[in-house]
N, C-alpha and C. Protein backbone atom coordinates (compact mmCIF):
# COMPACT_ATOMS: atom_id res chain seq x y z
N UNK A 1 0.84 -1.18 0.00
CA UNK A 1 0.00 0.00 0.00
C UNK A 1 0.89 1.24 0.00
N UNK A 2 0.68 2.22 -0.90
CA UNK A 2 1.35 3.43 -0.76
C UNK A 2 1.54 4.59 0.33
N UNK A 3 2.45 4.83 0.69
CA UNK A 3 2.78 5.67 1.84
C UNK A 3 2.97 7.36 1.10
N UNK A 4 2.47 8.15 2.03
CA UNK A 4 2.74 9.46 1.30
C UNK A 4 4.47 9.40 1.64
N UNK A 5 4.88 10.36 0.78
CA UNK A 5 6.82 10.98 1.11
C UNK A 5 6.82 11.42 1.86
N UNK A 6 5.99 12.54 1.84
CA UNK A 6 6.63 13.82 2.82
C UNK A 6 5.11 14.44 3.05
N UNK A 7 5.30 14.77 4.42
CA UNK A 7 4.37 15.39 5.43
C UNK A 7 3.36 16.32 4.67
N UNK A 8 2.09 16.65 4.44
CA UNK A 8 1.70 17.84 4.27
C UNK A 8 1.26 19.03 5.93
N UNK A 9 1.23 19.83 4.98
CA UNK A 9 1.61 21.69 5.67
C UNK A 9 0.07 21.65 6.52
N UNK A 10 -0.03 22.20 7.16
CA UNK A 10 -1.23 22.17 8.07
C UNK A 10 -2.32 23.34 7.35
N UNK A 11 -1.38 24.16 6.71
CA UNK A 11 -2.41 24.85 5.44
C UNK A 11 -3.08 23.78 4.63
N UNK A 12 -1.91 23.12 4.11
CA UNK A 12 -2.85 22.85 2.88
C UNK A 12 -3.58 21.61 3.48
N UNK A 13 -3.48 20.54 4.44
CA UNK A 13 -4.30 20.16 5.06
C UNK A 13 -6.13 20.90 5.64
N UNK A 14 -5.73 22.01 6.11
CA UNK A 14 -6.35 22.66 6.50
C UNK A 14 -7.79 23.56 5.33
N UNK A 15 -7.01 23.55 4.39
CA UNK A 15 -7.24 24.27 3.14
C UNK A 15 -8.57 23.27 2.24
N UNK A 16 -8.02 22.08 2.26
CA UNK A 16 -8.76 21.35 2.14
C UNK A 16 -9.73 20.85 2.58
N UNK A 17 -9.91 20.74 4.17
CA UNK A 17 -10.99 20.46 5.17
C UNK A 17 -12.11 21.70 4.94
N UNK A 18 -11.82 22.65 5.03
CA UNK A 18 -12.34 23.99 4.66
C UNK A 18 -13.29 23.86 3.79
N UNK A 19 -13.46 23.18 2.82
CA UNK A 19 -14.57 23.04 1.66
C UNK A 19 -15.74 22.31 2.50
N UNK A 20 -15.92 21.63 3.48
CA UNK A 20 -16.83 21.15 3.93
C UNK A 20 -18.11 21.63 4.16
N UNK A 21 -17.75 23.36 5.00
CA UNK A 21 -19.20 23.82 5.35
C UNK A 21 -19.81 24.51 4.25
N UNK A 22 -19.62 24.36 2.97
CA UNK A 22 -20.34 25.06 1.97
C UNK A 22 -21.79 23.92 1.74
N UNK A 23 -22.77 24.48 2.27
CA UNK A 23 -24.14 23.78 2.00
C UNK A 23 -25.18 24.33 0.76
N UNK A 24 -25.74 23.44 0.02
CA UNK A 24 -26.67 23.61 -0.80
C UNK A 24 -27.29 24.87 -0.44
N UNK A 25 -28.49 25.68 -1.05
CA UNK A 25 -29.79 26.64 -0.68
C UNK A 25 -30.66 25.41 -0.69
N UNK A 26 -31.53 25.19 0.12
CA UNK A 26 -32.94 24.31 -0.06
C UNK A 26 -33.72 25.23 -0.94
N UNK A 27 -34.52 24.05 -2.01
CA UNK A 27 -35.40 24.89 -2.39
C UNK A 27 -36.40 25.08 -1.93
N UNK A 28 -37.44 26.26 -2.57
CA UNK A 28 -38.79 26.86 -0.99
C UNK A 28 -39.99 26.67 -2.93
N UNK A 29 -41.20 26.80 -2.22
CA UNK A 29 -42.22 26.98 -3.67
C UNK A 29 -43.06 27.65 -2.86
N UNK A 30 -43.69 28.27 -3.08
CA UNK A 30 -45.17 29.15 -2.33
C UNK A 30 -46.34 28.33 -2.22
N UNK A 31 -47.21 28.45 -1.46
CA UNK A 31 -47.97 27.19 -0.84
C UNK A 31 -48.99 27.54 -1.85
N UNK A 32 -49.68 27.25 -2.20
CA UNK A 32 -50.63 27.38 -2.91
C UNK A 32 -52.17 28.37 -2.11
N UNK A 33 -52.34 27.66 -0.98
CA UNK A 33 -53.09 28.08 -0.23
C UNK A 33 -53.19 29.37 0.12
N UNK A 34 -51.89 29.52 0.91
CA UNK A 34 -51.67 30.99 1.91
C UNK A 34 -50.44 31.59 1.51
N UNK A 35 -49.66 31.30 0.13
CA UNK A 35 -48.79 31.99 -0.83
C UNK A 35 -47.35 32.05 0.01
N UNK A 36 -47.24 31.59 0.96
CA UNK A 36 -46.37 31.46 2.06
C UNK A 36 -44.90 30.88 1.67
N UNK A 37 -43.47 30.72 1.52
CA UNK A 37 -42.71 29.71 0.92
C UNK A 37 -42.60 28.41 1.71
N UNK A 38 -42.96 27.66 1.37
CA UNK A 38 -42.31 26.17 2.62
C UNK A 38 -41.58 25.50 1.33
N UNK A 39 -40.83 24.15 1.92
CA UNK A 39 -39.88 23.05 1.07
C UNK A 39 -41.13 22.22 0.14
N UNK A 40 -40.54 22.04 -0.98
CA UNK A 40 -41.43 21.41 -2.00
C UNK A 40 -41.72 19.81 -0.97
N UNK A 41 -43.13 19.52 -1.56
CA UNK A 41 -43.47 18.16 -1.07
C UNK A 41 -43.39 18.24 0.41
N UNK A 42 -43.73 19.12 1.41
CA UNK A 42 -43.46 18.96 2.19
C UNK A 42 -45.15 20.09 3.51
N UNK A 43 -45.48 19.48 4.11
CA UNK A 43 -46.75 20.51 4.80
C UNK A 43 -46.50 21.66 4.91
N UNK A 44 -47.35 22.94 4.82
CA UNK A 44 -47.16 23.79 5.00
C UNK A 44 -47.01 24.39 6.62
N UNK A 45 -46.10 24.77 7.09
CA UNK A 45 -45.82 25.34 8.51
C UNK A 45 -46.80 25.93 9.04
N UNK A 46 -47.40 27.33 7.97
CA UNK A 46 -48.10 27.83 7.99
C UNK A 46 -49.52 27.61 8.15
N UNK A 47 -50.11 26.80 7.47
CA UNK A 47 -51.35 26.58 7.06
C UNK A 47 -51.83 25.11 7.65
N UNK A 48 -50.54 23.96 7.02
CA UNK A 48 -50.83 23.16 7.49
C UNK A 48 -51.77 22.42 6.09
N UNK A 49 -51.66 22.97 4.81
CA UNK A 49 -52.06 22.15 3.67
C UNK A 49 -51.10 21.82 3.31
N UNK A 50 -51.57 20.77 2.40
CA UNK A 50 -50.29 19.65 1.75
C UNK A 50 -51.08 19.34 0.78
N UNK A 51 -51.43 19.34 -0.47
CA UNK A 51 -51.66 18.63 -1.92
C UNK A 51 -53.30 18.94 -2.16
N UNK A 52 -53.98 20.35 -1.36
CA UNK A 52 -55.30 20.59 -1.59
C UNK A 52 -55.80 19.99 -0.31
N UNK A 53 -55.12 19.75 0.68
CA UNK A 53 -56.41 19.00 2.08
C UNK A 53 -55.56 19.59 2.84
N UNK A 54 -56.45 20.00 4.33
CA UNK A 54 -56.12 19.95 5.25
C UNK A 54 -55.64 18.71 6.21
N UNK A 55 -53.87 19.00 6.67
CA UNK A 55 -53.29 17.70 7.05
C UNK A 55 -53.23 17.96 9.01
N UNK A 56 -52.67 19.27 8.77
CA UNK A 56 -52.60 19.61 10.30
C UNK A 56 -52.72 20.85 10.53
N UNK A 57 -53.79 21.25 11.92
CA UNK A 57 -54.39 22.43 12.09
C UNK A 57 -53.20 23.10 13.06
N UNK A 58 -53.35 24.21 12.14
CA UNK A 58 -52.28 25.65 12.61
C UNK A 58 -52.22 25.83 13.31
N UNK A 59 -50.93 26.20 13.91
CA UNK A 59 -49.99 26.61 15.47
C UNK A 59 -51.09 27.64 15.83
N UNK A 60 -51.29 28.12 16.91
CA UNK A 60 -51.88 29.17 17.04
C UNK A 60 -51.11 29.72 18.56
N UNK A 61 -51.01 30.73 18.78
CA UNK A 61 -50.35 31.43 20.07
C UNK A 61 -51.25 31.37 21.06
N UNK A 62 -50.77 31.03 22.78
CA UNK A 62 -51.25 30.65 23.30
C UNK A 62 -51.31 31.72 24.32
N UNK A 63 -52.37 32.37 24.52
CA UNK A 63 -52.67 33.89 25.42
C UNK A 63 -53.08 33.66 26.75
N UNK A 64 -53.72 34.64 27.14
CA UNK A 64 -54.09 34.26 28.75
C UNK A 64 -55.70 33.97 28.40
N UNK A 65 -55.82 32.75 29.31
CA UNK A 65 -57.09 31.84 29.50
C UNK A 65 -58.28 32.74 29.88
N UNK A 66 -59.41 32.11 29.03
CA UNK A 66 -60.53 32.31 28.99
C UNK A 66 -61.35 32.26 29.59
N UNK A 67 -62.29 32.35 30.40
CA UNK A 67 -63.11 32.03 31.47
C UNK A 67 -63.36 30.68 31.41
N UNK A 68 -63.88 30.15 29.59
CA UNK A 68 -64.53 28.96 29.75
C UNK A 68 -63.45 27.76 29.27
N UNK A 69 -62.27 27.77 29.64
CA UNK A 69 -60.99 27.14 29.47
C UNK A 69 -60.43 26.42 30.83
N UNK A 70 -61.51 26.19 31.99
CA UNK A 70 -61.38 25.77 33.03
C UNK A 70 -60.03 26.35 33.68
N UNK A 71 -59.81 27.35 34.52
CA UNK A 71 -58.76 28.00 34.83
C UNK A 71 -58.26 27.21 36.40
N UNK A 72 -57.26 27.21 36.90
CA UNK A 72 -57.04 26.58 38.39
C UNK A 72 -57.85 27.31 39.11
N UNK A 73 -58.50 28.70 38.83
CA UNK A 73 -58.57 30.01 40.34
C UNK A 73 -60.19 29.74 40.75
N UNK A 74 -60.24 29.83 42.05
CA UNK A 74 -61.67 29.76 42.69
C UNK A 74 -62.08 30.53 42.59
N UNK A 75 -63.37 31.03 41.86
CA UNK A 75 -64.44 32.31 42.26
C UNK A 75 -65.15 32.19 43.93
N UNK A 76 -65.08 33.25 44.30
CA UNK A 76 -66.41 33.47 45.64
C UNK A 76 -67.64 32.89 45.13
């Protein structure tokens, strides 16, 4: 099996490792629905459509509770 000759330089070692973190762009398409970009083939974050149906219902932010949301606090 072949042995290198002679040592390489910690540059050009180095130089070379270096090409690693160059990553693709993902591609994005606009949802059809809510015009939004998400990854092709993939649910919308947003909306939560995927191919004309509803797959999963939207995140929604979670505020301060409602009266009729059963709260811990005792009324008088």
């Amino acid at each position: 099996m072949p042995n290198p000759k002679r040592k390489h330089t910690r540059s050009r070692r180095d130089s070379r490792r270096a090409q690693n973190w160059k990553l693709d762009t993902v591609a994005s398409s606009a949802c059809p629905n809510c015009k939004n970009l998400r990854p092709p083939h993939v649910v919308c974050p947003s909306c939560g459509w995927y191919n004309g149906k509803l797959v999963l219902a939207p995140k929604t932010k979670k505020g301060k509770a409602t009266e009729g949301e059963g709260g811990t606090e005792k009324k008088p």
